[in-house]
PDB file of N, CA and C in Angstrom:
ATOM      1  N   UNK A   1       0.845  -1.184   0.000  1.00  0.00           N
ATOM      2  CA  UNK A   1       0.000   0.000   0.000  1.00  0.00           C
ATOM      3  C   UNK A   1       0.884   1.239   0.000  1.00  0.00           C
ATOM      4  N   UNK A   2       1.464   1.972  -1.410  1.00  0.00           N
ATOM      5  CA  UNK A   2       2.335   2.635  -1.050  1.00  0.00           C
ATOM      6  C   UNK A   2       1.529   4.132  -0.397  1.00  0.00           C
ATOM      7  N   UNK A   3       0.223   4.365  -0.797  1.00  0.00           N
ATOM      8  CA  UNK A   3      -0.105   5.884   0.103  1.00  0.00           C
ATOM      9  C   UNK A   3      -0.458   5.460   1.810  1.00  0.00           C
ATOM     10  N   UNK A   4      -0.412   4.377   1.895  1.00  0.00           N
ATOM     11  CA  UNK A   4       0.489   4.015   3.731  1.00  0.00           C
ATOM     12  C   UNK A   4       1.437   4.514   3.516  1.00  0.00           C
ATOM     13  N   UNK A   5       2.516   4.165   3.189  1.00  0.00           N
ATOM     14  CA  UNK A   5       3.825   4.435   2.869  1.00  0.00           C
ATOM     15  C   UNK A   5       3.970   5.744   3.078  1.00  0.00           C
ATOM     16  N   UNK A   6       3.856   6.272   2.216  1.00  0.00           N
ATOM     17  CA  UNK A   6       4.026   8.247   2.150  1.00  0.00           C
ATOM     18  C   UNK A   6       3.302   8.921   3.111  1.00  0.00           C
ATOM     19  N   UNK A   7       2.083   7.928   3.826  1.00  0.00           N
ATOM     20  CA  UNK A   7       1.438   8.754   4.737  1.00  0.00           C
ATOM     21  C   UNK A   7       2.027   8.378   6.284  1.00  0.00           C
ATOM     22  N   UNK A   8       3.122   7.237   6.247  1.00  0.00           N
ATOM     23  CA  UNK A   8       3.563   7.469   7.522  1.00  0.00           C
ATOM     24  C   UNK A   8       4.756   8.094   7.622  1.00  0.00           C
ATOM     25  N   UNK A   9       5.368   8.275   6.813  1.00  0.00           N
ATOM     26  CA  UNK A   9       6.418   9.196   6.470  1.00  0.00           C
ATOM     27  C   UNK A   9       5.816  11.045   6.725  1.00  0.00           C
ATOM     28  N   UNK A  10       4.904  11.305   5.921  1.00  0.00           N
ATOM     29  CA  UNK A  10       3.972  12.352   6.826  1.00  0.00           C
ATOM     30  C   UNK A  10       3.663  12.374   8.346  1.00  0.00           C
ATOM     31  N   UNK A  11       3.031  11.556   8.610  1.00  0.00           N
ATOM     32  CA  UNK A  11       3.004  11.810   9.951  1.00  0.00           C
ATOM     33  C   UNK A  11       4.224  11.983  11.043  1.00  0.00           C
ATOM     34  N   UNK A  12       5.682  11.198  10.904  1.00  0.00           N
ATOM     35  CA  UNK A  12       6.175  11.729  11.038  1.00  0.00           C
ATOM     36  C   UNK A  12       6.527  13.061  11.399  1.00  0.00           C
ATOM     37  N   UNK A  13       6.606  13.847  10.343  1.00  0.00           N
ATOM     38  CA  UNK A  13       6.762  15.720  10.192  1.00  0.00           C
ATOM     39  C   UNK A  13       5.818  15.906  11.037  1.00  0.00           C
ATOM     40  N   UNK A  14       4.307  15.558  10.559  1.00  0.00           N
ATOM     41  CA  UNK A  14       3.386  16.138  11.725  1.00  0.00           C
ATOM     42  C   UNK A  14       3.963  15.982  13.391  1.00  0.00           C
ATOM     43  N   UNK A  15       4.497  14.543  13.469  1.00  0.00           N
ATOM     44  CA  UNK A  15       5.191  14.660  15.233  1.00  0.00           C
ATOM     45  C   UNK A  15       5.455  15.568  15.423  1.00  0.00           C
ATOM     46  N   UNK A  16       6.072  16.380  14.585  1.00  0.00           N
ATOM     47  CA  UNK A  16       7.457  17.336  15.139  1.00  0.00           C
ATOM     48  C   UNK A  16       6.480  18.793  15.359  1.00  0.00           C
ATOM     49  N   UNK A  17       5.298  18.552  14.925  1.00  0.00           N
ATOM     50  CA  UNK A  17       4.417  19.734  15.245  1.00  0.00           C
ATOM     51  C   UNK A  17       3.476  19.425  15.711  1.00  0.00           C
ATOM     52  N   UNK A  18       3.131  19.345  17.473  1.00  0.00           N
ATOM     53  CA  UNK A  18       2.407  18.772  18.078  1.00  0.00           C
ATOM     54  C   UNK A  18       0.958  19.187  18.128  1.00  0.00           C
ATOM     55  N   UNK A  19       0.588  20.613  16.845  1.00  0.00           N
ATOM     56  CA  UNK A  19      -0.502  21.748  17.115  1.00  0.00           C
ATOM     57  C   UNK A  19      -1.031  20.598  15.653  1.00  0.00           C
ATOM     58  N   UNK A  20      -1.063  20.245  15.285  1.00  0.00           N
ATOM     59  CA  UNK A  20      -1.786  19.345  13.666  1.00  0.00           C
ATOM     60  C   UNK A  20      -2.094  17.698  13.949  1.00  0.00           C
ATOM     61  N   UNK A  21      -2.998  17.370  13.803  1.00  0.00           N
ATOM     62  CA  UNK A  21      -3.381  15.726  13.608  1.00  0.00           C
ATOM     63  C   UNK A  21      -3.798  15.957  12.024  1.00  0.00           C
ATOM     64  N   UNK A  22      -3.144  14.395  11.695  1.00  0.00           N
ATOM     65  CA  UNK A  22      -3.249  14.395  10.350  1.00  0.00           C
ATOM     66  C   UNK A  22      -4.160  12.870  10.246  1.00  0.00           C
ATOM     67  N   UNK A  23      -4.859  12.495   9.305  1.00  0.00           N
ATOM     68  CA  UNK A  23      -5.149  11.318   9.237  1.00  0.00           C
ATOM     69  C   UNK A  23      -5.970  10.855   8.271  1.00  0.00           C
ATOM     70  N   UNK A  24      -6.170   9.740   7.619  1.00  0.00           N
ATOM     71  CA  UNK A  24      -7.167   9.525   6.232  1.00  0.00           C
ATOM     72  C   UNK A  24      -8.712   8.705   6.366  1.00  0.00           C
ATOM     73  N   UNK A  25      -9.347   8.913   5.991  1.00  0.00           N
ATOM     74  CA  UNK A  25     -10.385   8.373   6.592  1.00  0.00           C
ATOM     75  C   UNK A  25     -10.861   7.587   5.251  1.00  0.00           C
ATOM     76  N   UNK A  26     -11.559   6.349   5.448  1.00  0.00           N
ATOM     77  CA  UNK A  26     -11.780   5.195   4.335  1.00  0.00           C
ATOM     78  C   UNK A  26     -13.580   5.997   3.761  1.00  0.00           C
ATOM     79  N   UNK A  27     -13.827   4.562   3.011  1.00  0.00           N
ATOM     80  CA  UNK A  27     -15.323   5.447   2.457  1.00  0.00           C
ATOM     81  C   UNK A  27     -16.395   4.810   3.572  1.00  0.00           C
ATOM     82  N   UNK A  28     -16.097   4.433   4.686  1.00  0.00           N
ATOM     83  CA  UNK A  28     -17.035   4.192   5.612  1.00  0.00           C
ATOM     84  C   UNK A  28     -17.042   5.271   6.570  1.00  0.00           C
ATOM     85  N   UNK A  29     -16.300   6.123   6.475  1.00  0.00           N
ATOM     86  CA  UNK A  29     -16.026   7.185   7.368  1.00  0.00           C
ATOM     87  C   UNK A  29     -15.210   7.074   8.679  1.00  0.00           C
ATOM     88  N   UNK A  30     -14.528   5.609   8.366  1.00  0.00           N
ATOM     89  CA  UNK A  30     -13.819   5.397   9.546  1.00  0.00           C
ATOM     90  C   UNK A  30     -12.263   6.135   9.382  1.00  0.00           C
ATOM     91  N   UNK A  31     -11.469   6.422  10.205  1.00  0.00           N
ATOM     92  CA  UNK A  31     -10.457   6.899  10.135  1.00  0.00           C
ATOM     93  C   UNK A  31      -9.351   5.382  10.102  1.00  0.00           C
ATOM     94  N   UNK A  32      -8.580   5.404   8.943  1.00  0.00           N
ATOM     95  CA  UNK A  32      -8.537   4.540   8.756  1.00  0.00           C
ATOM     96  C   UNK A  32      -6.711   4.698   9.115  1.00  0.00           C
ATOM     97  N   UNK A  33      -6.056   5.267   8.926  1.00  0.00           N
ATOM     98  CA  UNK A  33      -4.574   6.001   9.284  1.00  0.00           C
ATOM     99  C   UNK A  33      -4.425   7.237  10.176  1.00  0.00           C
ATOM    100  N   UNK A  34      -3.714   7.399  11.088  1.00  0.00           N
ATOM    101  CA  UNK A  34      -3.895   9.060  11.904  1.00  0.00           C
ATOM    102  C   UNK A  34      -2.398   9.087  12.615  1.00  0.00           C
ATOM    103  N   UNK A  35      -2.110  10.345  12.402  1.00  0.00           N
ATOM    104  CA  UNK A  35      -0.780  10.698  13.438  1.00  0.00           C
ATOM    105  C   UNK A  35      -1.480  10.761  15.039  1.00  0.00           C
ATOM    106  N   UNK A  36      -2.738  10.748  15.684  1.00  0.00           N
ATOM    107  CA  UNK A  36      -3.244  10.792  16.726  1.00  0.00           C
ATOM    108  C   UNK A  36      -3.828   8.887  16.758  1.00  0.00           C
ATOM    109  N   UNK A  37      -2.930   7.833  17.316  1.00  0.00           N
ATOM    110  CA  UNK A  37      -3.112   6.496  17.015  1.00  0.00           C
ATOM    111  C   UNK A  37      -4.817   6.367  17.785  1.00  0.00           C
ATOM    112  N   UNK A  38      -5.236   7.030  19.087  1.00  0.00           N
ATOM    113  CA  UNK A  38      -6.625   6.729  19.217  1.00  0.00           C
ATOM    114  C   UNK A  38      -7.420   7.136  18.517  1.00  0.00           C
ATOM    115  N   UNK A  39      -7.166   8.030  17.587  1.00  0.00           N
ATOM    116  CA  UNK A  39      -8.502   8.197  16.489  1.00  0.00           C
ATOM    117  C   UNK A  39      -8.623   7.329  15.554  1.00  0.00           C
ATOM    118  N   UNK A  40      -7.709   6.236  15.592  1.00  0.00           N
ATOM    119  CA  UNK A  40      -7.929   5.200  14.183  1.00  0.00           C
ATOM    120  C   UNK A  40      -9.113   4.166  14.353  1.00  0.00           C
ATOM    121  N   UNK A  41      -9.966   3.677  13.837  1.00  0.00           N
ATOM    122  CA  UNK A  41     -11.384   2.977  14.156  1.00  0.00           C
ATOM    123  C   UNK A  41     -12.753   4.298  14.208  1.00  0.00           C
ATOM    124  N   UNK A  42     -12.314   5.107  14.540  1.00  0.00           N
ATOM    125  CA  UNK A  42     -13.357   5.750  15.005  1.00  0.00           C
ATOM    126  C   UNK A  42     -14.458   6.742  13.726  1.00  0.00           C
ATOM    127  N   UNK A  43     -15.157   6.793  13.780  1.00  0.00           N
ATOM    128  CA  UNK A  43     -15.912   7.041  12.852  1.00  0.00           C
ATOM    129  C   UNK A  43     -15.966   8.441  12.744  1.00  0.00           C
ATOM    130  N   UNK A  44     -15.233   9.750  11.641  1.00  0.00           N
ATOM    131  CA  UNK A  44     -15.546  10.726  11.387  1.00  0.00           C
ATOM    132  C   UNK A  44     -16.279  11.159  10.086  1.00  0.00           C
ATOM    133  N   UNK A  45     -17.492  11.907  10.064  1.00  0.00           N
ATOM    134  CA  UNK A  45     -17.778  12.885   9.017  1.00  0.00           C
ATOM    135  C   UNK A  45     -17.267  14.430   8.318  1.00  0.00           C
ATOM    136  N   UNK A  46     -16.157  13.692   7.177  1.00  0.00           N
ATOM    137  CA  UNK A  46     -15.731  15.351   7.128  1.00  0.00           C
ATOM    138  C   UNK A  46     -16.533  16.169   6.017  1.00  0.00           C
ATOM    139  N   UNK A  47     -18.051  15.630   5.775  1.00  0.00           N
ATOM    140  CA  UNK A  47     -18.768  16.947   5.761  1.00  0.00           C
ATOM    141  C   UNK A  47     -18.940  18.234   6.609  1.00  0.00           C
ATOM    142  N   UNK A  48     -18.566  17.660   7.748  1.00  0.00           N
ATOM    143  CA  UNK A  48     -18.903  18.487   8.690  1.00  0.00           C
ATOM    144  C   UNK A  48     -17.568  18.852   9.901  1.00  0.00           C
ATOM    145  N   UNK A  49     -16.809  19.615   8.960  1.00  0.00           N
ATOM    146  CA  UNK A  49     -15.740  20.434   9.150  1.00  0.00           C
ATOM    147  C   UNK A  49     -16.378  21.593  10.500  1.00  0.00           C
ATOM    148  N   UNK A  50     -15.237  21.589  11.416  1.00  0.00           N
ATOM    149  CA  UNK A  50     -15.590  23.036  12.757  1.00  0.00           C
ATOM    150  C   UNK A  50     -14.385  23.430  12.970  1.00  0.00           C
ATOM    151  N   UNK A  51     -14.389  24.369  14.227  1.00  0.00           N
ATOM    152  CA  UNK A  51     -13.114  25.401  14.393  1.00  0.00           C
ATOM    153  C   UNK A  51     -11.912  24.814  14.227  1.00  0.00           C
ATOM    154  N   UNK A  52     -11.784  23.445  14.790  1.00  0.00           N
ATOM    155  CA  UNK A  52     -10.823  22.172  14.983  1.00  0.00           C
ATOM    156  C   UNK A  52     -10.084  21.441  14.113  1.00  0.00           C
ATOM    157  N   UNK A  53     -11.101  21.398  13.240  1.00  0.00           N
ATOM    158  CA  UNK A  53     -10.556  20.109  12.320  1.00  0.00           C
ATOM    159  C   UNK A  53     -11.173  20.618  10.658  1.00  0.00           C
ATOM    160  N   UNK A  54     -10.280  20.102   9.987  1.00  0.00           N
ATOM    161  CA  UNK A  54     -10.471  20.240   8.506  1.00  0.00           C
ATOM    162  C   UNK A  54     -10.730  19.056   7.344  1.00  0.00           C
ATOM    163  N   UNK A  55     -11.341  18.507   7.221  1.00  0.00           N
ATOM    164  CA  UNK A  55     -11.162  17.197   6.186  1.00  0.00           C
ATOM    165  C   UNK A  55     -11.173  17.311   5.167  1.00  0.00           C
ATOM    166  N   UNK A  56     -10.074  16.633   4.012  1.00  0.00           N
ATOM    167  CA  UNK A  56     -10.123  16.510   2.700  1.00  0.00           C
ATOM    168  C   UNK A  56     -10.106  15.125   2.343  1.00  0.00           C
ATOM    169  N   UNK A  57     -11.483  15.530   1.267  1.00  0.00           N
ATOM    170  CA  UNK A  57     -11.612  14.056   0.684  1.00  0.00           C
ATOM    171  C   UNK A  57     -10.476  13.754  -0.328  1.00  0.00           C
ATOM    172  N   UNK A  58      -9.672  12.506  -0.558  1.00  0.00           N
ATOM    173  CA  UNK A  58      -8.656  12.141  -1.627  1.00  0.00           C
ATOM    174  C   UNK A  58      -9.496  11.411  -2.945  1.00  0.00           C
ATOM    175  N   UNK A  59      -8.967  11.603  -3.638  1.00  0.00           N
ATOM    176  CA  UNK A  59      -9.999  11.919  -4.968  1.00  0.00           C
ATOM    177  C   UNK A  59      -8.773  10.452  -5.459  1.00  0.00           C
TER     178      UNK A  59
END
């Protein structure tokens, strides 16, 4: 799975900036990769973006 690959290599960098969680979420809405390891399983909607958090869908 190389966009595992490149995305843990990202997260990485994100360590080094403890103010950003980064993470990809599958088409069930589960978070399926995250630089924050307890958000992985957990079910987000990033229709619904707030002050906090930003989601982009990968096309």
């Amino acid at each position: 799975m190389l966009i595992g690959e490149i995305f843990d290599e990202f997260i990485h960098v994100i360590h080094e900036n403890q103010k950003y969680t980064i993470g990809l979420i599958n088409e069930n809405k589960e978070v399926a990769l995250c630089s924050d390891t307890k958000m992985i399983s957990k079910t987000v909607d990033y229709n619904y973006p707030n002050k906090n958090n930003v989601f982009l869908k990968l096309s």
